[in-house]
Protein backbone atom coordinates (compact mmCIF):
# COMPACT_ATOMS: atom_id res chain seq x y z
CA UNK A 1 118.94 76.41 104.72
CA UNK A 2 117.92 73.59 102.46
CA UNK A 3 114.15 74.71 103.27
CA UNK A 4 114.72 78.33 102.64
CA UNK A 5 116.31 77.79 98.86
CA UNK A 6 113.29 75.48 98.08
CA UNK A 7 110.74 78.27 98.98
CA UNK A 8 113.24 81.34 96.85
CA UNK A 9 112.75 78.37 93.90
CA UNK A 10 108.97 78.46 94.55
CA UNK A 11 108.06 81.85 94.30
CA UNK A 12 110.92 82.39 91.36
CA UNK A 13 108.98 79.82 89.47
CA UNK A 14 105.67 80.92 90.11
CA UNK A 15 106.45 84.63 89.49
CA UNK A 16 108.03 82.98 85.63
CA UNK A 17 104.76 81.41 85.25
CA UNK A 18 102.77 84.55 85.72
CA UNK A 19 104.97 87.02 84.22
CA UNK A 20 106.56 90.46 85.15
CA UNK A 21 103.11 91.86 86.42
CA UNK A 22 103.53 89.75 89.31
CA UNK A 23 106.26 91.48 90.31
CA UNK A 24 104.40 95.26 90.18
CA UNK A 25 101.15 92.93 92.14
CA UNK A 26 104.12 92.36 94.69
CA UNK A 27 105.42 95.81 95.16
CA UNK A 28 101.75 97.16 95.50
CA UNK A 29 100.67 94.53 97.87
CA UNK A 30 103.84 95.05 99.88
CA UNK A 31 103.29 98.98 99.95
CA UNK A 32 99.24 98.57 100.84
CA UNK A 33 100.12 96.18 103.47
CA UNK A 34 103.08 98.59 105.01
CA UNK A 35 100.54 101.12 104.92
CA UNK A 36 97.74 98.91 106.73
CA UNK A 37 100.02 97.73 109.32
CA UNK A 38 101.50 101.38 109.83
CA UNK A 39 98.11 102.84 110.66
CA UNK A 40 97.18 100.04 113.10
CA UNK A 41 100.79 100.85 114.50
CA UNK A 42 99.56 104.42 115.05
CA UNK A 43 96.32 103.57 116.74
CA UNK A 44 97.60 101.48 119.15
CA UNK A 45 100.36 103.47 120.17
CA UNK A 46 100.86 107.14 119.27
CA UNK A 47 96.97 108.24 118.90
CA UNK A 48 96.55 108.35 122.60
CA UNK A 49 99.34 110.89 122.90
CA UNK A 50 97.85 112.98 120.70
CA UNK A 51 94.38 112.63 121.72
CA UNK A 52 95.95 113.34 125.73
CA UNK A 53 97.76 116.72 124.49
CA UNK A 54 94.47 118.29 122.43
CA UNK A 55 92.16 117.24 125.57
CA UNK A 56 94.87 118.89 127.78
CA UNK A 57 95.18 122.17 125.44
CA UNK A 58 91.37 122.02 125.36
CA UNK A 59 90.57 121.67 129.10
CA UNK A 60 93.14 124.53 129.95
CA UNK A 61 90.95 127.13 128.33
CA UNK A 62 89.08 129.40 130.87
CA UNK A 63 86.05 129.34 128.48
CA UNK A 64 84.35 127.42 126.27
CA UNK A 65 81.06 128.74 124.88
CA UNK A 66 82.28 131.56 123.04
CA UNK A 67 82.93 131.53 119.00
CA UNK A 68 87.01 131.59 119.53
CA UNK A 69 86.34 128.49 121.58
CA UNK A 70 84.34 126.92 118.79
CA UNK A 71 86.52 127.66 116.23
CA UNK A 72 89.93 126.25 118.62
CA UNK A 73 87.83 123.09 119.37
CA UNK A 74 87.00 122.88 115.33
CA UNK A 75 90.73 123.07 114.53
CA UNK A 76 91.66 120.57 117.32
CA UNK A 77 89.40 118.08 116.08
CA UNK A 78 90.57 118.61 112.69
CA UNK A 79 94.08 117.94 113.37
CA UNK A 80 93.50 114.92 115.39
CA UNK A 81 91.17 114.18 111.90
CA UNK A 82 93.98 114.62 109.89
CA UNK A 83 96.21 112.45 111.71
CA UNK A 84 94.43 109.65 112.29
CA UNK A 85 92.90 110.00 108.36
CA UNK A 86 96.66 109.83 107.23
CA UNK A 87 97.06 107.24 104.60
CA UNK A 88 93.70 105.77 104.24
CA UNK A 89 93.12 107.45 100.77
CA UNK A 90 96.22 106.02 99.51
CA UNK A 91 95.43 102.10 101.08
CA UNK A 92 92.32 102.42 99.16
CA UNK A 93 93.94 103.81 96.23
CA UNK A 94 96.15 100.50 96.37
CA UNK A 95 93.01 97.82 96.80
CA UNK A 96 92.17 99.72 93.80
CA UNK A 97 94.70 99.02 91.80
CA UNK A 98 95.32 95.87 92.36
CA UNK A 99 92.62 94.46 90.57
CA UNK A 100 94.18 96.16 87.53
CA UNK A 101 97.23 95.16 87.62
CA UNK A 102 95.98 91.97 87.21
CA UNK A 103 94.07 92.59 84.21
CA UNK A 104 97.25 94.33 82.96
CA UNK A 105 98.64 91.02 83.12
CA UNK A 106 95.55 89.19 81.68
CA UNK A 107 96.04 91.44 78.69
CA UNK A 108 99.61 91.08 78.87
CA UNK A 109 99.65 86.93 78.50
CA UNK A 110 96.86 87.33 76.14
CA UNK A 111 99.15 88.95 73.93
CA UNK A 112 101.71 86.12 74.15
CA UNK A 113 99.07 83.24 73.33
CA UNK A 114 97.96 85.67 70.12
CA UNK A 115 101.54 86.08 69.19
CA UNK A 116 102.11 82.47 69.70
CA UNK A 117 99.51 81.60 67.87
CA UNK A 118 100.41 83.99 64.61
CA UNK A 119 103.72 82.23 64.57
CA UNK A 120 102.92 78.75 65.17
CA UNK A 121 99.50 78.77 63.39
CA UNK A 122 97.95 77.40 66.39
CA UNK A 123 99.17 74.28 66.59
CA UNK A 124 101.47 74.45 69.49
CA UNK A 125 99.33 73.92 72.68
CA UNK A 126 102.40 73.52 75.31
CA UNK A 127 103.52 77.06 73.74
CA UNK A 128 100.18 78.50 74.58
CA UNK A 129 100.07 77.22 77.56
CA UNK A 130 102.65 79.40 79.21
CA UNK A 131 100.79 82.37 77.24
CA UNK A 132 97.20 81.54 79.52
CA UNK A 133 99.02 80.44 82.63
CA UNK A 134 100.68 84.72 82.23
CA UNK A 135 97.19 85.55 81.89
CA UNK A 136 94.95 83.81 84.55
CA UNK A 137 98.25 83.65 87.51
CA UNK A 138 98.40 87.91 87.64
CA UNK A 139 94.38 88.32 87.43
CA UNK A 140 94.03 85.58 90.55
CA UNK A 141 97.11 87.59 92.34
CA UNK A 142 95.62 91.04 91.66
CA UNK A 143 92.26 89.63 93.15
CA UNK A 144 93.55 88.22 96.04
CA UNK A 145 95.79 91.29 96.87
CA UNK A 146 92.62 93.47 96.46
CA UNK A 147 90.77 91.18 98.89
CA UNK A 148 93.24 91.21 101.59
CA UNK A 149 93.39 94.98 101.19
CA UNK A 150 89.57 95.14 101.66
CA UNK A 151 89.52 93.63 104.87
CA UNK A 152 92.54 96.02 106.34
CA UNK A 153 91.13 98.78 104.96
CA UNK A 154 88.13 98.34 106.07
CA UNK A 155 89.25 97.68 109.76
CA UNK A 156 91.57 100.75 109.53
CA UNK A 157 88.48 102.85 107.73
CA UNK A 158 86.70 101.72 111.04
CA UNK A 159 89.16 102.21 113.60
CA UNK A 160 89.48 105.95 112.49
CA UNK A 161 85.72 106.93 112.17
CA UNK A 162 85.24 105.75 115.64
CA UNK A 163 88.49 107.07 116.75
CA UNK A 164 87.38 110.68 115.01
CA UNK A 165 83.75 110.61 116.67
CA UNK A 166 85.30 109.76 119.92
CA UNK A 167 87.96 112.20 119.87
CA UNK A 168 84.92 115.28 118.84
CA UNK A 169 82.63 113.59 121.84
CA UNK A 170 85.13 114.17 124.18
CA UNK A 171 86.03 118.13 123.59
CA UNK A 172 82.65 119.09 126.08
CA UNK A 173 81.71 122.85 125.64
CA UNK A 174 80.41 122.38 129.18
CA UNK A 175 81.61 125.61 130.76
């Protein structure tokens, strides 16, 4: 228990030291991530169902050369398409963001280490130092949250191209 209240007394302090960005940085990390690990969910599990049922409606026509059978085969493959696309704008929108959140709170502490300085004339150091430490802490948390979000959405980005081209390569206009 002991080990638990030192960590909530960790992050409490370091979230003081950078300022109430950090806390918006959280919530959009923790919503990019959900999103990340929600698409992976889908792949893994529930995309084979729903690349099993189109194949199955898709086999069960009679025909498949005609321009009805191109146009059912189109809107298969885009509703697989939209499935398995589901999300990804929004994870990017997030690795987007994060970035500027940070500079958000760059701008934010640098307004604190201005005001500081107005009052104090500049001749408080400690003061400003609480000022920089709200403006460097957010921009290295919005960078590192954009990171992280690179690499998942670039392995979910992956996953569903190849997932997309399969799914179209295997709807055969054979007979």
């Amino acid at each position: 228990m002991s080990g638990l209240m030192d960590a909530i007394e960790i992050v409490r302090q370091f979230l003081a030291s950078g300022g109430e960005v950090l806390i918006l940085i959280g919530i959009l990390t923790f919503l990019m991530w959900t999103l990340i690990f929600e698409r992976v969910w889908y792949f893994k599990f529930l995309l084979g169902r729903e690349v099993r049922n189109s194949l199955q409606a898709w086999e069960s026509r009679p025909e498949r050369k005609s321009w009805n059978a191109h146009q059912v085969r189109y809107a298969l493959i885009s509703r697989v398409s939209e499935k398995v696309n589901a999300n990804l704008d929004l994870i990017g929108t997030c690795v987007a963001l994060a970035p500027l959140f940070g500079l958000l709170g760059t701008v934010w502490g640098m307004i604190e280490v201005f005001n500081i300085l107005s009052v104090t004339g500049g001749g408080d150091a400690k003061s400003m130092a609480s000022g920089v430490s709200k403006a460097t802490i957010p921009t290295m948390a919005g960078m590192v949250a954009a990171l992280s979000g690179v690499f998942g959405s670039t392995y979910v980005n992956r996953i569903a191209e190849r997932e997309n081209q399969l799914f179209a390569d295997h709807l055969t206009m054979d007979h």
